[in-house]
PDB file of N, CA and C in Angstrom:
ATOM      1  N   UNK A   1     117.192  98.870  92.750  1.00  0.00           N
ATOM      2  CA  UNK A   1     117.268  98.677  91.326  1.00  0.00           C
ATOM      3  C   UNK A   1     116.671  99.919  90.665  1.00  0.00           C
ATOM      4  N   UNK A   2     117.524 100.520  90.230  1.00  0.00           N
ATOM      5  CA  UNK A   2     116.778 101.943  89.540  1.00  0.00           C
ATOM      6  C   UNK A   2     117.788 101.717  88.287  1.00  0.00           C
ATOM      7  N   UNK A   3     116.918 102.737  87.026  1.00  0.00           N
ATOM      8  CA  UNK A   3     117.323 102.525  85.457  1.00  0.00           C
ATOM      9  C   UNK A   3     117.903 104.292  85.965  1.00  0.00           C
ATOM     10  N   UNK A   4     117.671 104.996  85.631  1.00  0.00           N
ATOM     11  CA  UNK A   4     118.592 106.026  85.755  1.00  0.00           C
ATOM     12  C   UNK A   4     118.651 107.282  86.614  1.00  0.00           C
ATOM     13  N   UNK A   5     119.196 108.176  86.899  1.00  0.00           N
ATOM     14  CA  UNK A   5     119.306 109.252  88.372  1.00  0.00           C
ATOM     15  C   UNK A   5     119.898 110.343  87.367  1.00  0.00           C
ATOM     16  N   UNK A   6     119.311 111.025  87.400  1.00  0.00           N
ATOM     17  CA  UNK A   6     119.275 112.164  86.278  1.00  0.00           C
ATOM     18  C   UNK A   6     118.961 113.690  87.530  1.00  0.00           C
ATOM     19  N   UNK A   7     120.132 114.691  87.106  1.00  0.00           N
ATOM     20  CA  UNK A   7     120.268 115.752  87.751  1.00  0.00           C
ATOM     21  C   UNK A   7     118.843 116.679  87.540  1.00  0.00           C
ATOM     22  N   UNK A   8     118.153 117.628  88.113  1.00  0.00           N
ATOM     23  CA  UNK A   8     116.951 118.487  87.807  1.00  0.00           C
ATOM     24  C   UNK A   8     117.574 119.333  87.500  1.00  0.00           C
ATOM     25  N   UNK A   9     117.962 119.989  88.721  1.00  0.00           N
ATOM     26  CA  UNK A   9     118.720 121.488  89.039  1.00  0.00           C
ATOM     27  C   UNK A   9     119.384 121.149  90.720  1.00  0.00           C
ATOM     28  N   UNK A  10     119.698 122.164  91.014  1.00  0.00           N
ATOM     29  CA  UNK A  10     121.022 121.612  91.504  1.00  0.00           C
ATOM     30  C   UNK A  10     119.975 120.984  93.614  1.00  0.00           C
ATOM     31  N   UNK A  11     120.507 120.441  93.594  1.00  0.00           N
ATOM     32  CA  UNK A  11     119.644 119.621  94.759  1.00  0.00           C
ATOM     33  C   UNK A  11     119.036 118.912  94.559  1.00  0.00           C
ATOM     34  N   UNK A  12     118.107 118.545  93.684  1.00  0.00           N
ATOM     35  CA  UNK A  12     117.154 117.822  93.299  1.00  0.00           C
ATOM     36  C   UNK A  12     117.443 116.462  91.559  1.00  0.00           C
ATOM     37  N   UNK A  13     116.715 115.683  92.035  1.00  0.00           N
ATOM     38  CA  UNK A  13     117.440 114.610  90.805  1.00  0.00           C
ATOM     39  C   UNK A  13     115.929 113.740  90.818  1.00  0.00           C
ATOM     40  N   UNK A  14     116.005 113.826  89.364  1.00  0.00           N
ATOM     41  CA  UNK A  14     114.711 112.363  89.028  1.00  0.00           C
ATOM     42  C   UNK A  14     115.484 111.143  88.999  1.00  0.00           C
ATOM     43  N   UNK A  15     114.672 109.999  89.639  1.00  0.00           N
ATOM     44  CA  UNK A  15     114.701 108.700  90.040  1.00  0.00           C
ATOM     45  C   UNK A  15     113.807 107.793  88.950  1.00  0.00           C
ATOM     46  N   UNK A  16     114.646 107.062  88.159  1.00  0.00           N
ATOM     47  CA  UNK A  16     113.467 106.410  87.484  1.00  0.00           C
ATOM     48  C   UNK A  16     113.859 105.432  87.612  1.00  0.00           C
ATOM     49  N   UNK A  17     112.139 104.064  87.742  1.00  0.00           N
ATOM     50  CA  UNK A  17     112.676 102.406  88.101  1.00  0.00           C
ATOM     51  C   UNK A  17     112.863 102.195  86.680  1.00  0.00           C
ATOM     52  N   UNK A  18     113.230 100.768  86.691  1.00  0.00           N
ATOM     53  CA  UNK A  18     113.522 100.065  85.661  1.00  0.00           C
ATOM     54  C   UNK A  18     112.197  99.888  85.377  1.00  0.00           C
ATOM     55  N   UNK A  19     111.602  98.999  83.955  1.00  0.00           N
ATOM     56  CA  UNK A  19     110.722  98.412  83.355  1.00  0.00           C
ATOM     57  C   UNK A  19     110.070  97.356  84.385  1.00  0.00           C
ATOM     58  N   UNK A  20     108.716  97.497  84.947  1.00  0.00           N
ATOM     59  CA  UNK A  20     108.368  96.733  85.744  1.00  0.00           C
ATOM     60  C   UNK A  20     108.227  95.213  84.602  1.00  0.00           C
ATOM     61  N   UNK A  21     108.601  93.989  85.073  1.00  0.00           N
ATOM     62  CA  UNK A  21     108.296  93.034  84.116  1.00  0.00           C
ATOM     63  C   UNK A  21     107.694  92.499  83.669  1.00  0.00           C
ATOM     64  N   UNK A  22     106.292  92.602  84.688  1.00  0.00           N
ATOM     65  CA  UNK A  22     105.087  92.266  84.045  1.00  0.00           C
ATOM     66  C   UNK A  22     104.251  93.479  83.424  1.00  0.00           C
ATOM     67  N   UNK A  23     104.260  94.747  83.406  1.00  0.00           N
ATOM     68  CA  UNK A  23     103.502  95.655  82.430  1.00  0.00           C
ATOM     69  C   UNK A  23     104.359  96.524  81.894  1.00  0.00           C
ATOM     70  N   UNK A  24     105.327  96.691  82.040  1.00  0.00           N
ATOM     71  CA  UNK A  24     106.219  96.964  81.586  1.00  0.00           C
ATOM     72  C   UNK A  24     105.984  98.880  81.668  1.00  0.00           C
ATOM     73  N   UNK A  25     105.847  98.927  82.945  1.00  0.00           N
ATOM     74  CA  UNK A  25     105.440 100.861  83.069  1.00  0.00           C
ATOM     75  C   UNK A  25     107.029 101.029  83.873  1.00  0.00           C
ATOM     76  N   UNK A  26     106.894 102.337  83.969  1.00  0.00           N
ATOM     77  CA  UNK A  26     108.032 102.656  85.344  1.00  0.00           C
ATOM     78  C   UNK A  26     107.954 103.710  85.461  1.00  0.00           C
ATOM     79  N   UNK A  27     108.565 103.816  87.092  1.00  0.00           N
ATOM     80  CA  UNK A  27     108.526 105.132  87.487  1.00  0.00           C
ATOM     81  C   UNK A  27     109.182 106.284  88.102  1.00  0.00           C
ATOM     82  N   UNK A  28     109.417 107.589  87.762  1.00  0.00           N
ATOM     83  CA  UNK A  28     109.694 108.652  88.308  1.00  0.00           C
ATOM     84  C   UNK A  28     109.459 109.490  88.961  1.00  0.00           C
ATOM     85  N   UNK A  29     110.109 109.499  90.180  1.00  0.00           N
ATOM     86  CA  UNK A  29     110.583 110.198  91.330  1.00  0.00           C
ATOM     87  C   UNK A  29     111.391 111.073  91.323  1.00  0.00           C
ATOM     88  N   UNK A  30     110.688 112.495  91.970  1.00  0.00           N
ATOM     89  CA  UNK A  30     111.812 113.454  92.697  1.00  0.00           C
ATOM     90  C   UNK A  30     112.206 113.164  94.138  1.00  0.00           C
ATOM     91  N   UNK A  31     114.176 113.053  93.603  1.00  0.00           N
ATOM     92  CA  UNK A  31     114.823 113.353  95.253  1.00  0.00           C
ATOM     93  C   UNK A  31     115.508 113.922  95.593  1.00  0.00           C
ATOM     94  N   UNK A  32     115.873 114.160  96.277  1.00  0.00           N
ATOM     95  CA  UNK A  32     117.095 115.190  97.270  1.00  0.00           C
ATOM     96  C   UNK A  32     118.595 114.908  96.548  1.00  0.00           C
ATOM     97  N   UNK A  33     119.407 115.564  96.555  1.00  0.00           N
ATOM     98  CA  UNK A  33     120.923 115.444  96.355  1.00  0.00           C
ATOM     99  C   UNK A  33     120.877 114.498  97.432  1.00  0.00           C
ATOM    100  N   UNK A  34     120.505 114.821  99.237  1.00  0.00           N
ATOM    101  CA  UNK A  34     120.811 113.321  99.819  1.00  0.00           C
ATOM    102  C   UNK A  34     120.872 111.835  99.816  1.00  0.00           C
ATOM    103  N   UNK A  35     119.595 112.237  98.945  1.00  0.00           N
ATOM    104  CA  UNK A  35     118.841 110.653  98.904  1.00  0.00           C
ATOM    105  C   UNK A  35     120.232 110.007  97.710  1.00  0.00           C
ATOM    106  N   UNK A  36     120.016 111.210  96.692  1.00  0.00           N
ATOM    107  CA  UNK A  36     121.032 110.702  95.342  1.00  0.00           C
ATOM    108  C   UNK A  36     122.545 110.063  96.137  1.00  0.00           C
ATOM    109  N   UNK A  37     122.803 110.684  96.654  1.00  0.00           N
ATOM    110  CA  UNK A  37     124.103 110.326  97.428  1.00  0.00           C
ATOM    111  C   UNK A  37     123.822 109.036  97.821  1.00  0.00           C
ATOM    112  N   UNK A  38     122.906 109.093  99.268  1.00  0.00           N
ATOM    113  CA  UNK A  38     122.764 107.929  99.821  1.00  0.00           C
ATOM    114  C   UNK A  38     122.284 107.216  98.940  1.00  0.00           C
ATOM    115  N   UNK A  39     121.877 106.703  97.557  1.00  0.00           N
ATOM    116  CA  UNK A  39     121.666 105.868  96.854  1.00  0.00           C
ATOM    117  C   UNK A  39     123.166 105.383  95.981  1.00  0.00           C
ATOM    118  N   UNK A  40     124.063 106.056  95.827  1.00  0.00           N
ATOM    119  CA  UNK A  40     125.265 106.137  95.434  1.00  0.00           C
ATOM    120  C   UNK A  40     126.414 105.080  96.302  1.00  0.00           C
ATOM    121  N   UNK A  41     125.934 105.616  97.161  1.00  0.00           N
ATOM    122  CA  UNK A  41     126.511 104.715  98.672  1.00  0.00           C
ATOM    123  C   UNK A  41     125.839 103.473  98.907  1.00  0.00           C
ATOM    124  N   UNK A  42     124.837 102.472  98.618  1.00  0.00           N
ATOM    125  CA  UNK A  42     124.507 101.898  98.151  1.00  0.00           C
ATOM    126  C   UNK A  42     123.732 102.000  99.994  1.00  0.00           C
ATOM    127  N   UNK A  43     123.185 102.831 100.380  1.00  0.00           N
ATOM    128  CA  UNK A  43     122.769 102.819 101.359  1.00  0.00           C
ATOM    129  C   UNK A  43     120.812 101.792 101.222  1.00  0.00           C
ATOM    130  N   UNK A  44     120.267 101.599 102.286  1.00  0.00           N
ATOM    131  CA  UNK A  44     119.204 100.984 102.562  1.00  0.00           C
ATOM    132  C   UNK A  44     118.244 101.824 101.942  1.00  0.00           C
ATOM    133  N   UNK A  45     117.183 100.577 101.554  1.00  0.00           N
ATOM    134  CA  UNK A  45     116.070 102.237 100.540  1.00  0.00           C
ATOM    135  C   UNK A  45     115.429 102.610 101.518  1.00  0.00           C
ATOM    136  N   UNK A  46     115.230 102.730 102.455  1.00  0.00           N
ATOM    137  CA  UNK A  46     114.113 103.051 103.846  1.00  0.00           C
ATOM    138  C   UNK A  46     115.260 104.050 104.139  1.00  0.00           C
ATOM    139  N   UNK A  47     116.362 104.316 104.067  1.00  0.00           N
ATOM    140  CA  UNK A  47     116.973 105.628 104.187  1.00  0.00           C
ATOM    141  C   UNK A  47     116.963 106.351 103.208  1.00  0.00           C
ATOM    142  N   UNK A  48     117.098 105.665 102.016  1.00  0.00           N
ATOM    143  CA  UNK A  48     117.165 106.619 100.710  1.00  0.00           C
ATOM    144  C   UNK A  48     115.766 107.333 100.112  1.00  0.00           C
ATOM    145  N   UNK A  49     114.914 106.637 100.382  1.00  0.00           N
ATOM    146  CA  UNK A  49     113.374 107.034 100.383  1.00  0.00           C
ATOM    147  C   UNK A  49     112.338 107.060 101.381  1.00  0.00           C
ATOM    148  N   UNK A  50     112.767 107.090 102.733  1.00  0.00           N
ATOM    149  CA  UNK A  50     112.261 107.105 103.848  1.00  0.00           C
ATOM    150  C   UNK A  50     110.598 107.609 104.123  1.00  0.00           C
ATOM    151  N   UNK A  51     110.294 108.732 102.617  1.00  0.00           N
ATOM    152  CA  UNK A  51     108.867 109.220 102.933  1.00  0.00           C
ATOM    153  C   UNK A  51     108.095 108.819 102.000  1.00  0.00           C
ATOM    154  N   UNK A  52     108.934 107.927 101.157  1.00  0.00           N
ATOM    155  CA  UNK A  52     107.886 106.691  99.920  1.00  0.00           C
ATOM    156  C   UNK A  52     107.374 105.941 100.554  1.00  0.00           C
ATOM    157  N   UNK A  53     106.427 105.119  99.747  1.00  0.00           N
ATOM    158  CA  UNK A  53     104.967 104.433 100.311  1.00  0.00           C
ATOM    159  C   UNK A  53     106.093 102.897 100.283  1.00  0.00           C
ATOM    160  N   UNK A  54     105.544 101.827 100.871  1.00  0.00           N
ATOM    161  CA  UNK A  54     106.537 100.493 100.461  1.00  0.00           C
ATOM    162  C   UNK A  54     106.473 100.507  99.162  1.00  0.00           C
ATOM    163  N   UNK A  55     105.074 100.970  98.331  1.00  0.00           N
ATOM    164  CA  UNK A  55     104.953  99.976  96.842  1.00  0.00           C
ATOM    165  C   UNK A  55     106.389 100.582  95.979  1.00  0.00           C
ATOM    166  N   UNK A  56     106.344 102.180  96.210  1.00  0.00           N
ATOM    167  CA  UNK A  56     107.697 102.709  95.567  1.00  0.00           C
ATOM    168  C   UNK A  56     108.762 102.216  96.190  1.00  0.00           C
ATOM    169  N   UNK A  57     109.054 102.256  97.234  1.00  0.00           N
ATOM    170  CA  UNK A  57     110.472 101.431  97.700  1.00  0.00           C
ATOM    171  C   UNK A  57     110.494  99.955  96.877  1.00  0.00           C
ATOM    172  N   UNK A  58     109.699  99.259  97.015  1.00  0.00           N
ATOM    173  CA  UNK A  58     109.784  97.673  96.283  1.00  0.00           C
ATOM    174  C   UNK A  58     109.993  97.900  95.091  1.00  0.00           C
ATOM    175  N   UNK A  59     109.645  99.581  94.371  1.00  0.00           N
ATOM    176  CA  UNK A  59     109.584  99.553  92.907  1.00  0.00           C
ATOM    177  C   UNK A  59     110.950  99.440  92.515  1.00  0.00           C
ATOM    178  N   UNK A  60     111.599 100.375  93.589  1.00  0.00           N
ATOM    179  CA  UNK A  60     113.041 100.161  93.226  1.00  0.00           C
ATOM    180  C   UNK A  60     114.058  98.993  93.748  1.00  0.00           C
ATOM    181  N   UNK A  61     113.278  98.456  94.383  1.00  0.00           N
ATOM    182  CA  UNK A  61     114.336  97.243  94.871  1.00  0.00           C
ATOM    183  C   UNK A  61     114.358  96.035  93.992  1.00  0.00           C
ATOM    184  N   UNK A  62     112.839  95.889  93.547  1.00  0.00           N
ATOM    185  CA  UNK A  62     112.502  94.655  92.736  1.00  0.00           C
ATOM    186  C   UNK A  62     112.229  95.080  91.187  1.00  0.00           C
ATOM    187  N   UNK A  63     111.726  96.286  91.142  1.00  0.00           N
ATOM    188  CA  UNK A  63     111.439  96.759  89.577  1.00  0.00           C
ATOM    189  C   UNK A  63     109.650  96.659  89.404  1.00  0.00           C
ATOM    190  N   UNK A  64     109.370  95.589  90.182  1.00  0.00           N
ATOM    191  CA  UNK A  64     107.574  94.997  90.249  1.00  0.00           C
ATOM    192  C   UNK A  64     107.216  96.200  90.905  1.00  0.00           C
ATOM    193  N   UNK A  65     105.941  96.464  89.840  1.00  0.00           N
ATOM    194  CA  UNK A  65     105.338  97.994  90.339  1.00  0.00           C
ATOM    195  C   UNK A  65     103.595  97.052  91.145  1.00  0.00           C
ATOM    196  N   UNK A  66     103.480  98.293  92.238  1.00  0.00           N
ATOM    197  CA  UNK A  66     102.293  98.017  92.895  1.00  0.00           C
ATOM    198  C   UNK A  66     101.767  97.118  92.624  1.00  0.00           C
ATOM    199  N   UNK A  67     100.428  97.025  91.715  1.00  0.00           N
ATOM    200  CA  UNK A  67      99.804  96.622  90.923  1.00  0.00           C
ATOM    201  C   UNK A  67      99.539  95.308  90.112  1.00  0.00           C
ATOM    202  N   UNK A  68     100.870  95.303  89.717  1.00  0.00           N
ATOM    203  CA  UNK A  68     101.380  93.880  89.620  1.00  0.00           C
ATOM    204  C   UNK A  68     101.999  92.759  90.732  1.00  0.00           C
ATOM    205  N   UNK A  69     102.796  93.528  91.919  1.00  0.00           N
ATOM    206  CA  UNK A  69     102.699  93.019  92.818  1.00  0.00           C
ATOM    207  C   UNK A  69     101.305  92.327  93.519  1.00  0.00           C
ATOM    208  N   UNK A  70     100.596  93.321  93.972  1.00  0.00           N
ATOM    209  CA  UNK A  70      99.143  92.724  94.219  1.00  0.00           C
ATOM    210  C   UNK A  70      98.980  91.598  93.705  1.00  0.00           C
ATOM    211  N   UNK A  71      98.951  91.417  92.362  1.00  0.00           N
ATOM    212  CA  UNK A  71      97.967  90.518  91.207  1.00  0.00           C
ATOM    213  C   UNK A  71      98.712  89.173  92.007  1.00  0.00           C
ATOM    214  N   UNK A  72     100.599  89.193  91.307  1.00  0.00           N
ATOM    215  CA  UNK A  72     101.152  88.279  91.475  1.00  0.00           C
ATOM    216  C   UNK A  72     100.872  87.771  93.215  1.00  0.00           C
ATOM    217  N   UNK A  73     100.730  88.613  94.332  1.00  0.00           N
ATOM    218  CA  UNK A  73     101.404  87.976  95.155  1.00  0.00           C
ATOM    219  C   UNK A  73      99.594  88.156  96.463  1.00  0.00           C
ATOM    220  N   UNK A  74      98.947  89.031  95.830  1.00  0.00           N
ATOM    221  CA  UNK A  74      97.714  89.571  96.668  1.00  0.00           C
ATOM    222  C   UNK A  74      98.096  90.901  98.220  1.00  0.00           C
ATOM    223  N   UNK A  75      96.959  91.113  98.028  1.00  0.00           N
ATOM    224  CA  UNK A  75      97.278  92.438  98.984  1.00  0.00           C
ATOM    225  C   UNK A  75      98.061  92.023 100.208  1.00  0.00           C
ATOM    226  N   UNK A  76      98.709  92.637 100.994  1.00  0.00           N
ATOM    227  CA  UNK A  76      99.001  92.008 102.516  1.00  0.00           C
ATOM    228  C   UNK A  76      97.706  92.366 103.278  1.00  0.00           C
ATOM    229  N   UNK A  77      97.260  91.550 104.501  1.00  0.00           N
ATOM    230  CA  UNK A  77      96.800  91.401 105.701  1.00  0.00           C
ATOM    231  C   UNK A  77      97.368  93.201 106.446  1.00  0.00           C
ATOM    232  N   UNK A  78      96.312  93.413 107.285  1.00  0.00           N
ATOM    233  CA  UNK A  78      96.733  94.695 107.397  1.00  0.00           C
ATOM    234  C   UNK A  78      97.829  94.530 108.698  1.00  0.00           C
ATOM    235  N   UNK A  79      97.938  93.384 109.444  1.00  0.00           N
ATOM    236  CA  UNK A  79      98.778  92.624 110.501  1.00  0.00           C
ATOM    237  C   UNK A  79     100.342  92.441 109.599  1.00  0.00           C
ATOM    238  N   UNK A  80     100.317  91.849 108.662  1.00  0.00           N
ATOM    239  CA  UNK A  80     101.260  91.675 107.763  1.00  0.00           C
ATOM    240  C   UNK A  80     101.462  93.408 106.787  1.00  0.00           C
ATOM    241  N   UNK A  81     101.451  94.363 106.991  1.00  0.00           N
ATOM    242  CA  UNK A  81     101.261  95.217 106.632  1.00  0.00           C
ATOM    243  C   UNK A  81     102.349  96.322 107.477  1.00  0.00           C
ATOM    244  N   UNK A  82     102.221  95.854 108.703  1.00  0.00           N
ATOM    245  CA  UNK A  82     102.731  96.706 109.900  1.00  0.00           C
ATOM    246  C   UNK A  82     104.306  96.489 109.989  1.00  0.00           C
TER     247      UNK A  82
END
């Protein structure tokens, strides 16, 4: 779930999430022409962002940023983590 993919210069493209729904922040990312592609292709985000942390991958899958995740759902177990 991403709000828009906006060109830099040529290889590179900002990634921005949508409005997280409970604080309503969001966020931007630099990526590769690959990633842009493979996001185009509606490829897996663990390919499309492979060297993001989970909280940014979830940002774009769900829109719920870190933070609010936590609150709503609590940290994971570092077993549940892996």
């Amino acid at each position: 779930m991403f709000a828009r993919l906006v060109k830099k210069e040529e290889g590179l493209y900002n990634l921005t999430s949508v409005e997280c729904p409970s604080c309503n922040s969001h966020l931007t990312i630099e990526i590769s022409g690959e990633s842009a592609f493979l996001l185009n292709q509606n490829a897996l985000i663990q390919n499309v962002l492979p060297d993001q942390t989970l909280d940014v991958r979830e940002r774009f899958i769900s829109g719920i940023c870190g933070t609010c995740w936590d609150t709503m759902f609590g940290e994971p177990d570092d077993e549940e983590a892996e």
